[in-house]
Protein backbone atom coordinates (compact mmCIF):
# COMPACT_ATOMS: atom_id res chain seq x y z
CA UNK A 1 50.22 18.34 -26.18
CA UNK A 2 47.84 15.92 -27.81
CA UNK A 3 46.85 16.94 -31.55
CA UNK A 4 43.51 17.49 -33.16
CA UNK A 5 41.65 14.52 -34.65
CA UNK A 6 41.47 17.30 -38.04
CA UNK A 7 45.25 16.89 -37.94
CA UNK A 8 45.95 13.06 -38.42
CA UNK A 9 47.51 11.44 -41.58
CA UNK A 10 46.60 8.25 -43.83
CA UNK A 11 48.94 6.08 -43.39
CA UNK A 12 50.92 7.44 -40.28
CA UNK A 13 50.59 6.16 -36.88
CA UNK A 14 49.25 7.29 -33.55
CA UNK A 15 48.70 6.45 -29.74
CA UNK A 16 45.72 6.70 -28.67
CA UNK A 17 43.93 6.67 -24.80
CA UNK A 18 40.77 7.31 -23.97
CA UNK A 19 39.03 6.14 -20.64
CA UNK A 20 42.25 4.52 -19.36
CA UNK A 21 42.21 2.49 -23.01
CA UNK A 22 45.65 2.76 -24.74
CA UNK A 23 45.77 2.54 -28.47
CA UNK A 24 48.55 2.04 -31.02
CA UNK A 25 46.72 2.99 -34.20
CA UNK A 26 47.46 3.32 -38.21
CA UNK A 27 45.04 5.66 -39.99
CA UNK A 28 43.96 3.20 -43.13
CA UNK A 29 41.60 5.92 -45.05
CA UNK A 30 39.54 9.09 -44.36
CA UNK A 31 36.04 8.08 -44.41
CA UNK A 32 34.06 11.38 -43.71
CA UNK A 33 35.03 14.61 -43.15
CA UNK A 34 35.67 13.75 -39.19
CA UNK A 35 36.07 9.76 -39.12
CA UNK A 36 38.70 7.68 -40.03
CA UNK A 37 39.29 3.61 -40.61
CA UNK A 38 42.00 2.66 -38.49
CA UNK A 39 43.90 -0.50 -37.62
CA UNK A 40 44.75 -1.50 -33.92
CA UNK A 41 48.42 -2.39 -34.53
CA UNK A 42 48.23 -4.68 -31.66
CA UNK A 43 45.62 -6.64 -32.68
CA UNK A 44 45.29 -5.78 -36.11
CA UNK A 45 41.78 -5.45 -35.63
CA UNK A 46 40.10 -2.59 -37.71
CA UNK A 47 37.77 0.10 -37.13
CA UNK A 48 36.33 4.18 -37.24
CA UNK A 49 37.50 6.39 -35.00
CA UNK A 50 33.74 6.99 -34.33
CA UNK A 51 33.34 3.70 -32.11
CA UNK A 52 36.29 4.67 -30.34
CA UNK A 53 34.88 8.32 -29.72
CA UNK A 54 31.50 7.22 -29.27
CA UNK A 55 30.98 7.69 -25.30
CA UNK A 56 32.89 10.75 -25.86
CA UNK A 57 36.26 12.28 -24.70
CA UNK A 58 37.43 11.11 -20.98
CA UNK A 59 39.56 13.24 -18.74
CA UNK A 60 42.75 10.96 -20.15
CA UNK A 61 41.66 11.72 -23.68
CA UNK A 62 45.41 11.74 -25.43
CA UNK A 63 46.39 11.60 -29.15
CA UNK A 64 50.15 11.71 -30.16
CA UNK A 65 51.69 10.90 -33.35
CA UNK A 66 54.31 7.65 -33.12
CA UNK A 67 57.56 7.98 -34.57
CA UNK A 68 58.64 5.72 -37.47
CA UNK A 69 60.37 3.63 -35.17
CA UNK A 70 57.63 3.19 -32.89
CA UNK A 71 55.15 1.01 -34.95
């Protein structure tokens, strides 16, 4: 079951999908009480959660917390 966006941790890590996009993400800071700065750990790119969410929540919409050995 995919968590709430209320429920994710600074520092910890997290897959993300969202219209058929797949994420591997590490929370950097809490911005606001419902947006986050995260960094792609792909790319290393960074970002808010807000210009991920901002078209909304597709049918796919999953978030999962990685294990340590996943990032």
């Amino acid at each position: 079951m995919a968590i709430a966006l209320d429920n994710l941790r600074v520092g910890r890590c997290y897959s993300f999908k969202n219209y058929g996009e797949n994420r591997r993400l590490r929370v950097l800071a809490r911005i606001s009480r419902e947006d986050f700065e995260v960094e792609d750990l792909d790319t290393t790119e960074k970002y808010t959660l807000e210009e991920l969410l901002r078209y909304g929540k597709g049918k796919d919409y999953a978030l999962f917390e990685l294990d340590e050995h996943d990032d």
